[in-house]
C-alpha atoms as a PDB file:
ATOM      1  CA  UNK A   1     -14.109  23.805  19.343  1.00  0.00           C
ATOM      2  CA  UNK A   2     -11.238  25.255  17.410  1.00  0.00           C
ATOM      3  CA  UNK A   3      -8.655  23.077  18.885  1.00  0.00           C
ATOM      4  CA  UNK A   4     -10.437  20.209  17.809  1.00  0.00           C
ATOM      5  CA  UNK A   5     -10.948  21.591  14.301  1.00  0.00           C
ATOM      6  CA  UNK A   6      -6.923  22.127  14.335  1.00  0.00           C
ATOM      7  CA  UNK A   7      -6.007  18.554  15.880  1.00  0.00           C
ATOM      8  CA  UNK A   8      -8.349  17.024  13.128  1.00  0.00           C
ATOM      9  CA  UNK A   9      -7.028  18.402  10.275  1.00  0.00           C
ATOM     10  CA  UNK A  10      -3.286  17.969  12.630  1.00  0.00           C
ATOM     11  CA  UNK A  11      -4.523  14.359  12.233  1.00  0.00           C
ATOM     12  CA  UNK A  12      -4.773  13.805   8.750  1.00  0.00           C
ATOM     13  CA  UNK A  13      -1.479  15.577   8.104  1.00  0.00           C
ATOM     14  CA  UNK A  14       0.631  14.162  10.316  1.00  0.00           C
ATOM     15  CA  UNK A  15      -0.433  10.862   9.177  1.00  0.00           C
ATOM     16  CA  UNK A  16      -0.178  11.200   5.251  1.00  0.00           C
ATOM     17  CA  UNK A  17       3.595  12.700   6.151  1.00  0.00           C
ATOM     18  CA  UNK A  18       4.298   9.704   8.590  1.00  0.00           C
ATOM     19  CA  UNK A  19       3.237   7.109   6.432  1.00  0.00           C
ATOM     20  CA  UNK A  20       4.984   8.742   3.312  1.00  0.00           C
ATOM     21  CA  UNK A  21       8.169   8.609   5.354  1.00  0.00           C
ATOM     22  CA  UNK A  22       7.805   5.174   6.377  1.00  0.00           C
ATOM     23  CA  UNK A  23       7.225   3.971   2.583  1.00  0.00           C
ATOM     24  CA  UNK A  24       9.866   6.033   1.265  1.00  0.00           C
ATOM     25  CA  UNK A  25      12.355   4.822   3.472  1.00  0.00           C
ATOM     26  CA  UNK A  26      13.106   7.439   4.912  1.00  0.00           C
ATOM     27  CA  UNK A  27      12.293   6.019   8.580  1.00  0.00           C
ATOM     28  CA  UNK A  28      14.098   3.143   9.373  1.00  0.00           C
ATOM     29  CA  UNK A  29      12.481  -0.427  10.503  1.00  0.00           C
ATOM     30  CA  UNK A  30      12.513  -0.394  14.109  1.00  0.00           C
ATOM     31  CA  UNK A  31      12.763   3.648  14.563  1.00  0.00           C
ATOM     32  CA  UNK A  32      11.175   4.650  18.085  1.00  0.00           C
ATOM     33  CA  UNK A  33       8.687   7.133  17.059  1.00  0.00           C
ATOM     34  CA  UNK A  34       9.072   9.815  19.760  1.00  0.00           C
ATOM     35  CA  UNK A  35       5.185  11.330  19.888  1.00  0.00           C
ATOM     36  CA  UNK A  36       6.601  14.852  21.778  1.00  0.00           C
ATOM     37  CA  UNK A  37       8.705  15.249  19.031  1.00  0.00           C
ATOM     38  CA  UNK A  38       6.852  14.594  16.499  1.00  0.00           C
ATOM     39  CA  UNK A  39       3.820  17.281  18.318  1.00  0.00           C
ATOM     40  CA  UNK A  40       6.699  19.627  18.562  1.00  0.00           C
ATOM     41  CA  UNK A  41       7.775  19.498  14.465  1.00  0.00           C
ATOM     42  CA  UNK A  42       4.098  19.619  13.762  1.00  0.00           C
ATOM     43  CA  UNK A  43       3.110  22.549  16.604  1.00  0.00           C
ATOM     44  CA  UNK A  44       0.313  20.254  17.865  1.00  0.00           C
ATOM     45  CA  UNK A  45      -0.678  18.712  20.680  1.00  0.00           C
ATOM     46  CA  UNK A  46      -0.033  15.093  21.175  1.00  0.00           C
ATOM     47  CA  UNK A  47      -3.403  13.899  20.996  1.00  0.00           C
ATOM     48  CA  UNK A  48      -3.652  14.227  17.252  1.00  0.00           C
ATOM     49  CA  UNK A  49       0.080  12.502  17.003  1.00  0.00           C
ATOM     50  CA  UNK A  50      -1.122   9.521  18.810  1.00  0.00           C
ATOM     51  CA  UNK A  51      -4.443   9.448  16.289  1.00  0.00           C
ATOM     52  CA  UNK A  52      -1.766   9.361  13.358  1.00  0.00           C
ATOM     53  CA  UNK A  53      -0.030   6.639  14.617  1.00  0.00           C
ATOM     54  CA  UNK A  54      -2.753   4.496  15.522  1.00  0.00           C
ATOM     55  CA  UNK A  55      -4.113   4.944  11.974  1.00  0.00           C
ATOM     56  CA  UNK A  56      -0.286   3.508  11.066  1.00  0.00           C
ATOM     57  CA  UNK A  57      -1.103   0.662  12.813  1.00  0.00           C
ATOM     58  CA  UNK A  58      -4.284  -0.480  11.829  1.00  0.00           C
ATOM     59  CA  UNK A  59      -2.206  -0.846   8.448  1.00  0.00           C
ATOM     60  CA  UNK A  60       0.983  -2.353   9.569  1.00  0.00           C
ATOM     61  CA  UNK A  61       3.278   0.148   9.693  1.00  0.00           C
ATOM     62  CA  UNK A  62       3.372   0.945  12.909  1.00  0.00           C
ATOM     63  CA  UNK A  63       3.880  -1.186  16.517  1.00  0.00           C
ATOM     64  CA  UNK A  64       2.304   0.038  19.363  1.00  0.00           C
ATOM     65  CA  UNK A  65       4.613  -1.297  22.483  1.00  0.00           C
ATOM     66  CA  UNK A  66       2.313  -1.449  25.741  1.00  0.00           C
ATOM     67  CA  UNK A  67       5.079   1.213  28.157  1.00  0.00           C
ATOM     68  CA  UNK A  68       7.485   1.170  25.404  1.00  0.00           C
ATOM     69  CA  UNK A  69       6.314   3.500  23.334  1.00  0.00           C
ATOM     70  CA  UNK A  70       5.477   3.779  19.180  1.00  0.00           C
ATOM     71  CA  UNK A  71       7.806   2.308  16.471  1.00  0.00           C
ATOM     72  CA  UNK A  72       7.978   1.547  12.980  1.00  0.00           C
ATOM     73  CA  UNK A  73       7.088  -2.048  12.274  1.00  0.00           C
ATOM     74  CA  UNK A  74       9.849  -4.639  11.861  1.00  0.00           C
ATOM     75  CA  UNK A  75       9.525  -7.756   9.506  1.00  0.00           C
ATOM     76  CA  UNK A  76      11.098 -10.926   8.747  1.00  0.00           C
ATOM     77  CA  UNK A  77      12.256 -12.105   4.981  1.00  0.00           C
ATOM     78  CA  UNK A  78      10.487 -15.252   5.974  1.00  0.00           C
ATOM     79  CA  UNK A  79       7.027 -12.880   7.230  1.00  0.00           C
ATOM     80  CA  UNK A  80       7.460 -10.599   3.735  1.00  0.00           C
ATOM     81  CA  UNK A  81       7.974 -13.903   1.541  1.00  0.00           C
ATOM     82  CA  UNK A  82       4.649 -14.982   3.176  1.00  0.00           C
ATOM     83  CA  UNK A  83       2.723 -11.733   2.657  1.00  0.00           C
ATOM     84  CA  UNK A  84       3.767 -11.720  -1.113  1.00  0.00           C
ATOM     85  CA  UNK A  85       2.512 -15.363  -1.236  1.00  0.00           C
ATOM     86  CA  UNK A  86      -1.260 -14.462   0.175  1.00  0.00           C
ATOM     87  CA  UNK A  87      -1.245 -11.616  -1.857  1.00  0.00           C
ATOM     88  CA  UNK A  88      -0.399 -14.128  -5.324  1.00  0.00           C
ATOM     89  CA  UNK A  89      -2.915 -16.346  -3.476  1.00  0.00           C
ATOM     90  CA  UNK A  90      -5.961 -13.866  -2.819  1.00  0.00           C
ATOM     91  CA  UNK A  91      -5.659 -11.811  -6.021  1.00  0.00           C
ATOM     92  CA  UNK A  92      -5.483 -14.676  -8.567  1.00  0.00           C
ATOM     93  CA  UNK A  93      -8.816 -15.849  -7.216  1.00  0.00           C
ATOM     94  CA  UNK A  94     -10.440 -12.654  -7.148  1.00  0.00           C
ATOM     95  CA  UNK A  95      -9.108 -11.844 -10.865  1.00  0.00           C
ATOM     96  CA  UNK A  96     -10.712 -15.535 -11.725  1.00  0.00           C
ATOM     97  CA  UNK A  97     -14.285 -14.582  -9.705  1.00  0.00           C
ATOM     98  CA  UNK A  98     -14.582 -10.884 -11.279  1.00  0.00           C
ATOM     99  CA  UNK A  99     -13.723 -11.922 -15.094  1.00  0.00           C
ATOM    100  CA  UNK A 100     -16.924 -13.024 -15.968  1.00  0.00           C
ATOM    101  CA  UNK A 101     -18.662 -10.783 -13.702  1.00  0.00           C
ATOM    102  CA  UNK A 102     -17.602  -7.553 -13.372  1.00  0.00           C
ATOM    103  CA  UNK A 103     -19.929  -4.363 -14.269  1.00  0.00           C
ATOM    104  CA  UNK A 104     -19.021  -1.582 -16.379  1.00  0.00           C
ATOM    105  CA  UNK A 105     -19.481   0.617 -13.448  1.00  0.00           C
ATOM    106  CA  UNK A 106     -16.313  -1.238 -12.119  1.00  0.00           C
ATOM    107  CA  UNK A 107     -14.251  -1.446 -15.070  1.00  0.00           C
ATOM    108  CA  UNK A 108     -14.572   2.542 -15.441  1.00  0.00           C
ATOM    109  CA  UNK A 109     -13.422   3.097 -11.349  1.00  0.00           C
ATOM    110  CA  UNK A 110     -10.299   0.526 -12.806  1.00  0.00           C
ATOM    111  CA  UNK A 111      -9.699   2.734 -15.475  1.00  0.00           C
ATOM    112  CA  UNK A 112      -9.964   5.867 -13.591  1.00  0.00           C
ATOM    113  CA  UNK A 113      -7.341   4.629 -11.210  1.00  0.00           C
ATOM    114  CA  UNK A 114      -4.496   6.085 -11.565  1.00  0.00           C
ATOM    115  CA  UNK A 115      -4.104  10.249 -12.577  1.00  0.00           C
ATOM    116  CA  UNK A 116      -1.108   9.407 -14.601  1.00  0.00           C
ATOM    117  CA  UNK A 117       2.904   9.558 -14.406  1.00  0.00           C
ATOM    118  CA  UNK A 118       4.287  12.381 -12.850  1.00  0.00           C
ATOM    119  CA  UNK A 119       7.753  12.061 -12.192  1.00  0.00           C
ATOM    120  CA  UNK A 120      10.066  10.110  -9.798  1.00  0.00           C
ATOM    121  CA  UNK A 121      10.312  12.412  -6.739  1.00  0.00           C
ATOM    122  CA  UNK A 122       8.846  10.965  -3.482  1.00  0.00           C
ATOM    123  CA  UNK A 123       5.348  12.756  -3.619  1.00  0.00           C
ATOM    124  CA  UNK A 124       4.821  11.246  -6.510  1.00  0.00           C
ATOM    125  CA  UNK A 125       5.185   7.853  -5.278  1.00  0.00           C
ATOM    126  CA  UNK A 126       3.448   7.847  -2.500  1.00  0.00           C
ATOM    127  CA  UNK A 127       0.684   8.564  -4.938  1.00  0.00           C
ATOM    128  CA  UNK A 128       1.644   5.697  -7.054  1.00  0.00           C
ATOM    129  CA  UNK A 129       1.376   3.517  -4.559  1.00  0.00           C
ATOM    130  CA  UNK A 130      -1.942   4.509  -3.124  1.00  0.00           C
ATOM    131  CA  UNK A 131      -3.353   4.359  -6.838  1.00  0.00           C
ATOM    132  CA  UNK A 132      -1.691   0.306  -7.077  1.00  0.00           C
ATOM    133  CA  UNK A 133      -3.186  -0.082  -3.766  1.00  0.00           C
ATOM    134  CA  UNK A 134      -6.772   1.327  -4.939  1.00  0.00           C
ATOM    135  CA  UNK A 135      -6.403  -0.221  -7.905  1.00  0.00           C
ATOM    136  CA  UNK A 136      -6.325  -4.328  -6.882  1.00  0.00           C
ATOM    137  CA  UNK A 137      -8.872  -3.290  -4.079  1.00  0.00           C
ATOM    138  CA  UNK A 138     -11.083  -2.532  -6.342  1.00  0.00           C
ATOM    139  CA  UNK A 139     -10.088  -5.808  -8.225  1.00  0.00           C
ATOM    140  CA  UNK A 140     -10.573  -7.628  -5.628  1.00  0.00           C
ATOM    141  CA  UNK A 141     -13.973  -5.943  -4.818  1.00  0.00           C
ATOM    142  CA  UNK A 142     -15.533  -7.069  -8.095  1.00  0.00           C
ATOM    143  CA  UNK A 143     -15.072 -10.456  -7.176  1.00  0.00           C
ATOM    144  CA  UNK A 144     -18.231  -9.608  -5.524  1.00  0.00           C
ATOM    145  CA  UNK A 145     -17.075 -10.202  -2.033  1.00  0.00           C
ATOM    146  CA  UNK A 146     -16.244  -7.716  -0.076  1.00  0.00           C
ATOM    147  CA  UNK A 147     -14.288  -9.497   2.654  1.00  0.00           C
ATOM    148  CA  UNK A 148     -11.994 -10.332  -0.061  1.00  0.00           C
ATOM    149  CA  UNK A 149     -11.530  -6.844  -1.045  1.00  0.00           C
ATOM    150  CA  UNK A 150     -10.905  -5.670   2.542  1.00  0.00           C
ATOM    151  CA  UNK A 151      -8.120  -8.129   2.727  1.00  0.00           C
ATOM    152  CA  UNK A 152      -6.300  -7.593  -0.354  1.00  0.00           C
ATOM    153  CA  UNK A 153      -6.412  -3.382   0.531  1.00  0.00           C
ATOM    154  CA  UNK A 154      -4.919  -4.698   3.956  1.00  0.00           C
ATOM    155  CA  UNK A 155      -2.099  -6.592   2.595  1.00  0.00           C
ATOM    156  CA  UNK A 156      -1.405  -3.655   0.096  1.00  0.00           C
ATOM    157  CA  UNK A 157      -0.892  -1.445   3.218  1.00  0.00           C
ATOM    158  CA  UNK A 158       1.786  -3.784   4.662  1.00  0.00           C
ATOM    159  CA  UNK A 159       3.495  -3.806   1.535  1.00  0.00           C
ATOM    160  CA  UNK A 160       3.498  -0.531   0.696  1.00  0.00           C
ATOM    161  CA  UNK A 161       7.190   0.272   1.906  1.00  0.00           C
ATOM    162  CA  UNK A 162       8.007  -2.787  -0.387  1.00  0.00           C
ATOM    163  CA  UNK A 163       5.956  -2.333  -3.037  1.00  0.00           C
ATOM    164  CA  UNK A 164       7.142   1.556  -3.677  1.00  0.00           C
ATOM    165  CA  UNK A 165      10.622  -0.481  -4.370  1.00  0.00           C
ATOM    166  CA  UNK A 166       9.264  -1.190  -7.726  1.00  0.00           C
ATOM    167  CA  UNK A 167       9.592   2.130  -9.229  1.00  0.00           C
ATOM    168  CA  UNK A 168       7.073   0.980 -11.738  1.00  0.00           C
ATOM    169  CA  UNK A 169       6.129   4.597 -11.810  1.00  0.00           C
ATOM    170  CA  UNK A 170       5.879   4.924 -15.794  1.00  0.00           C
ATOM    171  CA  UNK A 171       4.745   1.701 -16.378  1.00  0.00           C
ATOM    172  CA  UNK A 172       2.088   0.694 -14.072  1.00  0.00           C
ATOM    173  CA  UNK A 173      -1.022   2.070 -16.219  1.00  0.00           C
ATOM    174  CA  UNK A 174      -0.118   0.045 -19.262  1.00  0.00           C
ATOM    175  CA  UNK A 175       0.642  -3.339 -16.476  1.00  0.00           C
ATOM    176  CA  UNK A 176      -2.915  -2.345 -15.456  1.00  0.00           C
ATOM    177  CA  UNK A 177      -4.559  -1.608 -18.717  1.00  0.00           C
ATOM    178  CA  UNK A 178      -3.883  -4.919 -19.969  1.00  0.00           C
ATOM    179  CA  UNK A 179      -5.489  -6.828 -16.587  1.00  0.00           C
ATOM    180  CA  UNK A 180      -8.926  -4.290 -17.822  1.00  0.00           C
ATOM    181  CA  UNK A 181      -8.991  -5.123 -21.326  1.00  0.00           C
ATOM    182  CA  UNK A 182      -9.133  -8.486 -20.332  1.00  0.00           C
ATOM    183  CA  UNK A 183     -11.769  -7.941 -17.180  1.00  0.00           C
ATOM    184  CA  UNK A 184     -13.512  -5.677 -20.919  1.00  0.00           C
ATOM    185  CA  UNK A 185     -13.807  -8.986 -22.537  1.00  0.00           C
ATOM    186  CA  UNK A 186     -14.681 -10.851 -19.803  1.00  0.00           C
ATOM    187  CA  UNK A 187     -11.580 -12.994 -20.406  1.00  0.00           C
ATOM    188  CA  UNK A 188     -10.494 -14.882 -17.352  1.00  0.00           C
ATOM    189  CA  UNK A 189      -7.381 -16.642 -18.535  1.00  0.00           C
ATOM    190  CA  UNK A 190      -5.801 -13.740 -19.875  1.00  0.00           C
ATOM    191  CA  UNK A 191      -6.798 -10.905 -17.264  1.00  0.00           C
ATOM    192  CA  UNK A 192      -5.799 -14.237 -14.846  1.00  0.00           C
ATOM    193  CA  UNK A 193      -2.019 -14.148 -16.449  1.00  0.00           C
ATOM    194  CA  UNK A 194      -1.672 -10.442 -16.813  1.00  0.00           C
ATOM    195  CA  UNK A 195      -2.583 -10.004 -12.973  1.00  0.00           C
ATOM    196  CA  UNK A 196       0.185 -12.554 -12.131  1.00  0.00           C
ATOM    197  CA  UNK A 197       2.866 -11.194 -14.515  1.00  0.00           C
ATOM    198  CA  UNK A 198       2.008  -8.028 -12.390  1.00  0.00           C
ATOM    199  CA  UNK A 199       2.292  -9.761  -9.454  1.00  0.00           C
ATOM    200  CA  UNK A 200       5.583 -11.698 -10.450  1.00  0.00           C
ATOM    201  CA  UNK A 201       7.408  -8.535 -11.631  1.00  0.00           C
ATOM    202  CA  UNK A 202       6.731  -6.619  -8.342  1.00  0.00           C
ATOM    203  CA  UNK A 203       7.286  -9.799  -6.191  1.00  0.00           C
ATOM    204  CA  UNK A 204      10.376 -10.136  -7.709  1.00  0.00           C
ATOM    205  CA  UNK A 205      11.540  -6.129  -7.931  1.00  0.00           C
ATOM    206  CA  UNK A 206      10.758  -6.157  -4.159  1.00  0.00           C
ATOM    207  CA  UNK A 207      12.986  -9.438  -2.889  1.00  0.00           C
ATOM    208  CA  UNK A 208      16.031  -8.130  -5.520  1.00  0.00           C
ATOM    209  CA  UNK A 209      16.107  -5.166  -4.109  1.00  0.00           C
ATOM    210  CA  UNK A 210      16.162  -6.126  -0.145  1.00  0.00           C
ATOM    211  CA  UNK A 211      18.521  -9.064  -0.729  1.00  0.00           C
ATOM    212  CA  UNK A 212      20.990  -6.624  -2.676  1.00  0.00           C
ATOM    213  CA  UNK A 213      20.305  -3.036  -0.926  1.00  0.00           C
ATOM    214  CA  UNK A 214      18.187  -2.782   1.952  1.00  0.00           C
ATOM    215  CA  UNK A 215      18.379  -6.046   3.923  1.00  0.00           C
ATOM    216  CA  UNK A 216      20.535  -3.929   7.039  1.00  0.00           C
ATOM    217  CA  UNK A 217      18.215  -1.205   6.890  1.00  0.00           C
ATOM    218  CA  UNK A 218      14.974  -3.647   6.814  1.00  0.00           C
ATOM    219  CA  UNK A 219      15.829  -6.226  10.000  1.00  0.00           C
ATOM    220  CA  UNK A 220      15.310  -8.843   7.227  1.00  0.00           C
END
């Protein structure tokens, strides 16, 4: 019973510090993720290490190789341009479908968001990017489907090692604020625009930075 208890909470760990590493960049695209190794660093058994990276694949960040073995996932300018395009695509029309109907229940989980700036170091941005990710979920949720908001949090996972490229750490509440005082006033054109300056900006950010920086270390 106590094993399980310690490969649970193993589990959760070992995750959160996996996919922080992966987003950061500090695991290369491609990297063979040795699971032995990675018990070993942890002093766990593998079982929980295998949990972890299954979790990392369910959001894109992680292959699974049938008799290869675990890796981090690879992707293709051509497969990233395409992801940023759904995500323009999918967010724009739940922006347009929550406007006039979202509840102040929802506008206050938008506003509570995001727990505020807290520096540039790598812990910080993992937590940035988990509160952008949270934040155009719920977006997406008040369109009032949820399918839609499942697929927009999706997306948001498989760009997270993109969309941490940004470094929008200090001024992603005010982007964000202005998308909610429009959603406030039940304004569609403007909270329509302000989500796709957002979306512009980071779109852009992300495709500077690989094409100057990081397109070795990305397979792009």
């Amino acid at each position: 019973m106590n094993q399980v208890s310690v490969d649970s909470t193993s589990k959760s760990v070992i995750y959160k510090r996996m996919r922080r590493s992966i987003i950061m960049g500090q695991r290369e695209s491609a990297e063979r993720l040795n699971i032995e190794e990675i018990a070993h660093e942890y002093n766990t058994s593998v079982t929980p290490v295998r949990d972890a990276l299954q979790m990392l694949s369910h959001e894109g960040l992680v292959v699974i190789k049938p008799r290869s073995g675990y890796f981090v996932a690879t992707i293709t300018l051509k497969q990233l341009r395409d992801l940023l395009d759904i995500r323009r695509i999918l967010e724009l029309a739940a922006v347009e479908r929550a406007a006039p109907r979202i509840t102040p229940e929802q506008i206050q989980e938008l506003q509570t968001a995001h727990a505020g700036y807290t520096g540039d170091d790598d812990e910080s941005y993992d937590r940035y990017t988990d509160e952008n990710r949270n934040f155009h979920h719920l977006l997406a949720k008040a369109s009032g489907n949820n399918e839609l908001g499942e697929l927009v949090g999706k997306l948001h996972d498989q760009l997270a090692r993109f969309m941490v490229m940004r470094r929008a750490g200090k001024t992603m509440e005010v982007t964000h604020k202005r998308i909610v005082d429009a959603l406030i006033a039940h304004d569609t054109e403007t909270a329509r625009l302000a989500l796709l300056e957002d979306i512009d900006r980071a779109h852009e950010a992300i495709l500077d930075n690989i094409m100057e920086e990081d397109s070795e270390s990305w397979h792009l």
